[in-house]
PDB file of N, CA and C in Angstrom:
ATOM      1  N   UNK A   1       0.831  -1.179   0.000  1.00  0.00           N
ATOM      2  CA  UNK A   1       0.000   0.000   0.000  1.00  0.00           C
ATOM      3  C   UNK A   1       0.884   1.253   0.000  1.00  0.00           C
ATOM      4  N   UNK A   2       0.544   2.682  -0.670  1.00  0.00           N
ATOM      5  CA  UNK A   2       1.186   3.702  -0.805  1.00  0.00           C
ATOM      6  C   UNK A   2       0.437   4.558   0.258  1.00  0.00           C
ATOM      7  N   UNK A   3       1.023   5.017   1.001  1.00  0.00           N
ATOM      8  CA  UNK A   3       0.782   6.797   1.468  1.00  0.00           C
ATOM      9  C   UNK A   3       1.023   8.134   0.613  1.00  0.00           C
ATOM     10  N   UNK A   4       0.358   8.928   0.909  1.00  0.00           N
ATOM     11  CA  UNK A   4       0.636  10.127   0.559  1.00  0.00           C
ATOM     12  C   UNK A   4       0.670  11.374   1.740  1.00  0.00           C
ATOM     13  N   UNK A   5       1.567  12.021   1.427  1.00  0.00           N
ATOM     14  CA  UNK A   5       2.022  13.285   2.227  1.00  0.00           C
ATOM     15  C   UNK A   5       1.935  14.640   1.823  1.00  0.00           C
ATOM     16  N   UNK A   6       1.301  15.579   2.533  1.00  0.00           N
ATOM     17  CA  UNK A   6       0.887  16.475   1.676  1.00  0.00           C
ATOM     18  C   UNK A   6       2.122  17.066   0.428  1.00  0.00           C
ATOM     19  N   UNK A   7       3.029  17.069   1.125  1.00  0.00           N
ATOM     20  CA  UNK A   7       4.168  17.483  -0.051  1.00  0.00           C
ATOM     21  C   UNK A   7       4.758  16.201  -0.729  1.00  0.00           C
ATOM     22  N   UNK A   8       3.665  15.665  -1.011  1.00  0.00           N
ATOM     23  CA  UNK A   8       4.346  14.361  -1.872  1.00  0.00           C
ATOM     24  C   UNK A   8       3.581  14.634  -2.958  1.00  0.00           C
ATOM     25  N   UNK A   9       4.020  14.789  -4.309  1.00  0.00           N
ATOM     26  CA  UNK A   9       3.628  14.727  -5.310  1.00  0.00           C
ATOM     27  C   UNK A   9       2.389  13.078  -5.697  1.00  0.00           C
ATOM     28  N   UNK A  10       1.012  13.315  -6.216  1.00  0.00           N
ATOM     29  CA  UNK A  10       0.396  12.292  -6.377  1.00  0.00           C
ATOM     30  C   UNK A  10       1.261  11.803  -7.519  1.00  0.00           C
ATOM     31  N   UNK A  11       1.867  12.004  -8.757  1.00  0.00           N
ATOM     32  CA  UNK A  11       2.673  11.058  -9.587  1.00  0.00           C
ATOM     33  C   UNK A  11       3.940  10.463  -8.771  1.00  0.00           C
ATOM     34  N   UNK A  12       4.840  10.381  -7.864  1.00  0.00           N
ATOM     35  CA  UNK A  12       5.111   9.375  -7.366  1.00  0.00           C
ATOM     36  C   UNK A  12       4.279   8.488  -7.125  1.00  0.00           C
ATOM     37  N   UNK A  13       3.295   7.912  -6.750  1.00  0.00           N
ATOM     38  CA  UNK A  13       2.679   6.897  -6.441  1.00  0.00           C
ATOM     39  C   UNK A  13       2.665   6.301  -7.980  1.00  0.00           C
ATOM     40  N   UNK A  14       1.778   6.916  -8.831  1.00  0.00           N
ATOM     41  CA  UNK A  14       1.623   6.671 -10.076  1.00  0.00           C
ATOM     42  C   UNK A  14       3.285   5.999 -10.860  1.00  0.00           C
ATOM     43  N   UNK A  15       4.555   6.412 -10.663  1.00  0.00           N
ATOM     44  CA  UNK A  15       5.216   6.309 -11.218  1.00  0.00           C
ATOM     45  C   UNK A  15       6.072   4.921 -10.803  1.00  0.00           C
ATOM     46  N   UNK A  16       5.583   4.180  -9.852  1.00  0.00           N
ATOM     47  CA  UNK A  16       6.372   3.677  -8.770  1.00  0.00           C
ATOM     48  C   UNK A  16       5.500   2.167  -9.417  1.00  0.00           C
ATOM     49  N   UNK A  17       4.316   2.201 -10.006  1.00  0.00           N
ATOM     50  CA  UNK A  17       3.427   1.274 -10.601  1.00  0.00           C
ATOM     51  C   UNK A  17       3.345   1.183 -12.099  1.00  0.00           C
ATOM     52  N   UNK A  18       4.224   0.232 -12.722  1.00  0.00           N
ATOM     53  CA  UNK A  18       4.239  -0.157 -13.895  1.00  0.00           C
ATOM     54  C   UNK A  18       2.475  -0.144 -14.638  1.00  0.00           C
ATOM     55  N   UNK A  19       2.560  -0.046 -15.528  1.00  0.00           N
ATOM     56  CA  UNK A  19       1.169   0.222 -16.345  1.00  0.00           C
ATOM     57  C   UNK A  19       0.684   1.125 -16.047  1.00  0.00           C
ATOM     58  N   UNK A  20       0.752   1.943 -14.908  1.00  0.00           N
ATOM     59  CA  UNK A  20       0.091   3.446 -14.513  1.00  0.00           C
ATOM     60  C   UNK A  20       0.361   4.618 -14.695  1.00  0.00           C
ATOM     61  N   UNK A  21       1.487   4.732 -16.148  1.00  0.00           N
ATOM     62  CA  UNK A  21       1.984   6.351 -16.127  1.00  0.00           C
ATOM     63  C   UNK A  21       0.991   6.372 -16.709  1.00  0.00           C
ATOM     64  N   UNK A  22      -0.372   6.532 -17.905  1.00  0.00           N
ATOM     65  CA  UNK A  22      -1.437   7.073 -18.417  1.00  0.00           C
ATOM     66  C   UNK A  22      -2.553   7.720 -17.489  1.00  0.00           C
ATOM     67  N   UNK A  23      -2.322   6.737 -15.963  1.00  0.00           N
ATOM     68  CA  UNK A  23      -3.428   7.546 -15.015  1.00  0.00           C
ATOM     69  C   UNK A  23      -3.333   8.662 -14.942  1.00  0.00           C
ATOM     70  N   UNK A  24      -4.239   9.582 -14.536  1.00  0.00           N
ATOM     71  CA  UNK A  24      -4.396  11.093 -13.846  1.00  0.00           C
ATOM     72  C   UNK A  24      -4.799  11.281 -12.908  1.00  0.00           C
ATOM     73  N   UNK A  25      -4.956  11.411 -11.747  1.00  0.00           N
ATOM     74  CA  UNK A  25      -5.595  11.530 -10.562  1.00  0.00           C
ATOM     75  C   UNK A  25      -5.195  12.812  -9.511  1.00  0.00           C
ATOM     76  N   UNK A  26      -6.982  13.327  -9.071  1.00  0.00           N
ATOM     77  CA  UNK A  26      -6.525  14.965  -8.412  1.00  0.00           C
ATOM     78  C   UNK A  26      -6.211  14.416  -7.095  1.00  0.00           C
ATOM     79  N   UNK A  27      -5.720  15.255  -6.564  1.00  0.00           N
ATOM     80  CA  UNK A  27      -5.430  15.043  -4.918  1.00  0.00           C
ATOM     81  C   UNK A  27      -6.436  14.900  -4.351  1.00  0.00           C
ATOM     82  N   UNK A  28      -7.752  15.510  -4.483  1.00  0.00           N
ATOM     83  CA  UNK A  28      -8.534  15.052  -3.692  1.00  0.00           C
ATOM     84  C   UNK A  28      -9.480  13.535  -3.735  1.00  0.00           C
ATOM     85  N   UNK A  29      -9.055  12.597  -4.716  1.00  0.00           N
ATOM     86  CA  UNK A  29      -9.206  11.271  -4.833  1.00  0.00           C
ATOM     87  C   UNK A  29      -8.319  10.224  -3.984  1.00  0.00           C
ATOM     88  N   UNK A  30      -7.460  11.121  -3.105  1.00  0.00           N
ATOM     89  CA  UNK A  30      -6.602  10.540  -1.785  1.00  0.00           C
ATOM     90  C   UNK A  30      -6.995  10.634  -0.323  1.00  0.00           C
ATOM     91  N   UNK A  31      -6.704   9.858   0.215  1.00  0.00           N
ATOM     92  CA  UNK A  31      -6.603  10.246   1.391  1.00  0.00           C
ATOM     93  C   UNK A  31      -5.472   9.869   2.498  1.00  0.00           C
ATOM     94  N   UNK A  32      -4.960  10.898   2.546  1.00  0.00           N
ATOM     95  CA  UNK A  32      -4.218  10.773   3.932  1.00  0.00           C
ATOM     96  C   UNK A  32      -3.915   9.846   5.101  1.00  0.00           C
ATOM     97  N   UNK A  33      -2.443   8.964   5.098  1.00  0.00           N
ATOM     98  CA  UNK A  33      -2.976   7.790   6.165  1.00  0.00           C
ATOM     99  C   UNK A  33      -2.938   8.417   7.608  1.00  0.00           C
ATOM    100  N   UNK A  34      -3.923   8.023   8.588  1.00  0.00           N
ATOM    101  CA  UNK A  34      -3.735   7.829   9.438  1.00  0.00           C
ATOM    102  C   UNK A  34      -3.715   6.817  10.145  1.00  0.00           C
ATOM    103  N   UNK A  35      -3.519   6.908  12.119  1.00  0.00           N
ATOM    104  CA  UNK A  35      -2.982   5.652  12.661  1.00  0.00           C
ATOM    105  C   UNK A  35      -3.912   4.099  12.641  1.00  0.00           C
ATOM    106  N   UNK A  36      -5.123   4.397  11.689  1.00  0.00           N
ATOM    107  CA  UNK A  36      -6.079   3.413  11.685  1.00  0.00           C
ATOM    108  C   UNK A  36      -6.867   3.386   9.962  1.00  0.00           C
ATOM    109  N   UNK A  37      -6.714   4.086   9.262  1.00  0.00           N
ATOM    110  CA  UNK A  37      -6.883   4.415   8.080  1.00  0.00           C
ATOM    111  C   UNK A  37      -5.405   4.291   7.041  1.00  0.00           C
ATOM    112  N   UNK A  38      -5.832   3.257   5.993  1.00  0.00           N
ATOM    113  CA  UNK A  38      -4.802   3.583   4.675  1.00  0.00           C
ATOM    114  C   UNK A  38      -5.279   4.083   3.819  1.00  0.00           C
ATOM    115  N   UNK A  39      -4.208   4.375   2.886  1.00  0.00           N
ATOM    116  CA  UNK A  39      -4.699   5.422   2.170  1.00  0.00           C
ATOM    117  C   UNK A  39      -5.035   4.882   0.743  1.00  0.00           C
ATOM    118  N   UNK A  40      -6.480   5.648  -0.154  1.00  0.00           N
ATOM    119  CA  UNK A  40      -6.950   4.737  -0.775  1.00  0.00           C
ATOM    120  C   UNK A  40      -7.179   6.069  -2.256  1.00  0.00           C
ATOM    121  N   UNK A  41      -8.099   5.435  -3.106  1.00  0.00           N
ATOM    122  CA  UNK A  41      -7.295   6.083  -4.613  1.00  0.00           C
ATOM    123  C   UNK A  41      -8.828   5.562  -4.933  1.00  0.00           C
ATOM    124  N   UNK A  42      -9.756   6.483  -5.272  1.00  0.00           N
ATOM    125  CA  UNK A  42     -11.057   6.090  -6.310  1.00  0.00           C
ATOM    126  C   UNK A  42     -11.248   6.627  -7.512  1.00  0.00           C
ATOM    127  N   UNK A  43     -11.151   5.464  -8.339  1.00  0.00           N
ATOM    128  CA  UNK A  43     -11.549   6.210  -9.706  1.00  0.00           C
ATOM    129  C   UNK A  43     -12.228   4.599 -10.455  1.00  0.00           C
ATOM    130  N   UNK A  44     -12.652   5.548 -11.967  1.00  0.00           N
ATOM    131  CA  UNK A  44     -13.741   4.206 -12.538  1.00  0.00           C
ATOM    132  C   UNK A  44     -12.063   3.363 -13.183  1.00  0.00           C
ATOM    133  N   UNK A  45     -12.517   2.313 -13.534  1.00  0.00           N
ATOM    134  CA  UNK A  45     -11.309   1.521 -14.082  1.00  0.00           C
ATOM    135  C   UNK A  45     -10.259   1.109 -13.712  1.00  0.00           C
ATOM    136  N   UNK A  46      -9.927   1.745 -12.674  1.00  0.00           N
ATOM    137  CA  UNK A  46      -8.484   1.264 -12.123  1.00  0.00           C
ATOM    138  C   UNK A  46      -8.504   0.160 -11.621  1.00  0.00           C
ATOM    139  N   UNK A  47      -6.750  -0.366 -11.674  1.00  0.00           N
ATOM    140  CA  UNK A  47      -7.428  -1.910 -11.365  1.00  0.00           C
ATOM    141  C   UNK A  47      -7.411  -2.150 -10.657  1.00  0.00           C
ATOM    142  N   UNK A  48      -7.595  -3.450  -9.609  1.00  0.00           N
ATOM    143  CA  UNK A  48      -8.457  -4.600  -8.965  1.00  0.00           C
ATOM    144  C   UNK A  48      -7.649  -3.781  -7.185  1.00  0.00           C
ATOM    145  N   UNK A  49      -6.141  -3.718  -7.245  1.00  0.00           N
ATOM    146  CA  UNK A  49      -5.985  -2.953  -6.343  1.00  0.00           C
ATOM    147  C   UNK A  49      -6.231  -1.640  -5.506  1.00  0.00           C
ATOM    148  N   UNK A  50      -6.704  -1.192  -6.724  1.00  0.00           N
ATOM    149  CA  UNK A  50      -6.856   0.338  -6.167  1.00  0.00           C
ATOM    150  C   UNK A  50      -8.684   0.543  -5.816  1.00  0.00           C
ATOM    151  N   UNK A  51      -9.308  -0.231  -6.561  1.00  0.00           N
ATOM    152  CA  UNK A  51     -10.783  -0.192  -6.771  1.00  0.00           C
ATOM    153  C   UNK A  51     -11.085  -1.088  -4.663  1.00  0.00           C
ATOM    154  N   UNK A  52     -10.216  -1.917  -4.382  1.00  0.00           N
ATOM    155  CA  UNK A  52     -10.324  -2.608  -3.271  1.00  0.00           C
ATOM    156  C   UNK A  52      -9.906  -1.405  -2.100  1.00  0.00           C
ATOM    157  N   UNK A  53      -9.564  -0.347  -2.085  1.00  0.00           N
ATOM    158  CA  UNK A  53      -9.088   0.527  -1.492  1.00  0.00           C
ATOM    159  C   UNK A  53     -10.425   1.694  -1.212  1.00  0.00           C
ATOM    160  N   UNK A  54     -11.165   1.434  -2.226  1.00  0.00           N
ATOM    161  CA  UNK A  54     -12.346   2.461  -2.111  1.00  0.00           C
ATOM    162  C   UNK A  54     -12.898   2.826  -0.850  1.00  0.00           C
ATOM    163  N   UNK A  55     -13.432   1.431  -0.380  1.00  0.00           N
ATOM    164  CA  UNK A  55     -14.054   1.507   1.352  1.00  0.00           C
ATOM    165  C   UNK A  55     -13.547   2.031   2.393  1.00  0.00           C
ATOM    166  N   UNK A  56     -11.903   2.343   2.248  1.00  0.00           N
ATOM    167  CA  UNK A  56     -11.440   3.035   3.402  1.00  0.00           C
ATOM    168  C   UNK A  56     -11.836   4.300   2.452  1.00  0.00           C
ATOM    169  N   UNK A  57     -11.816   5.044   1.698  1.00  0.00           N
ATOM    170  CA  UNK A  57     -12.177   6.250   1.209  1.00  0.00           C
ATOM    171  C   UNK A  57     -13.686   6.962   2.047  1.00  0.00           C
ATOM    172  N   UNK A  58     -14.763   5.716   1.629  1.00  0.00           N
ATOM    173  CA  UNK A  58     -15.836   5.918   2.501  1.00  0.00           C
ATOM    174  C   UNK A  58     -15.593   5.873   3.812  1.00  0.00           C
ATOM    175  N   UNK A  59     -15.219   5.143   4.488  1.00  0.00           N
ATOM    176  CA  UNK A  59     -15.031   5.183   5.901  1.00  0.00           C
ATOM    177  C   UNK A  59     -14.626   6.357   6.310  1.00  0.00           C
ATOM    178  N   UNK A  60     -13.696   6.703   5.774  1.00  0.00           N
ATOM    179  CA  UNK A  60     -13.102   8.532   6.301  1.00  0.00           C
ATOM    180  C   UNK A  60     -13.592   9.482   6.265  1.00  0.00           C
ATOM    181  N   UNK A  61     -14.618   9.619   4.678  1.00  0.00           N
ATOM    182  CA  UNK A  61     -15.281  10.448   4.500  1.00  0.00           C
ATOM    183  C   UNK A  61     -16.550  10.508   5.698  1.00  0.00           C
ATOM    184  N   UNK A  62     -16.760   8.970   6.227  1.00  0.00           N
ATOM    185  CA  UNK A  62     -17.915   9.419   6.883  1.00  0.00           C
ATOM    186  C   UNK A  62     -17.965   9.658   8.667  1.00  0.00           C
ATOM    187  N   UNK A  63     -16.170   9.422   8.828  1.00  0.00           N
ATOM    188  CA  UNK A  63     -15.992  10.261  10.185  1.00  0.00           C
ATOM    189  C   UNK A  63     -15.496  11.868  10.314  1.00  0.00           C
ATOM    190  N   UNK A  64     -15.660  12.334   9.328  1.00  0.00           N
ATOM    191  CA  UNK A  64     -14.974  13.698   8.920  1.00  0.00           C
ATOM    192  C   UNK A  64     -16.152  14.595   9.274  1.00  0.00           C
TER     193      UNK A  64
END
């Protein structure tokens, strides 16, 4: 799993994953890990890893 930091560029993540330089993704399709939350990446199509990551997206969004 990847983290992101606010001064971390989202294309490191992207670049670090073979087949994924064509993605685009805004920062706000991240979220931030914290000590009970990883950090997760929603978009349509992506594959099987990142799409499994969605639910912590919801989860955060819905203690915020």
């Amino acid at each position: 799993m990847f983290c992101l930091s606010h001064s971390e560029s989202r294309n490191s993540l992207w670049a670090a994953q073979p087949g994924l330089e064509g993605l685009e993704l805004e920062q706000s399709d991240f979220q931030l890990c914290t000590s009970r939350l990883q950090c997760s990446a929603q978009l349509s199509g992506a594959p099987g890893w990142i799409q499994e990551l969605a639910s912590v997206r919801a989860l955060a969004d819905s203690r915020s």
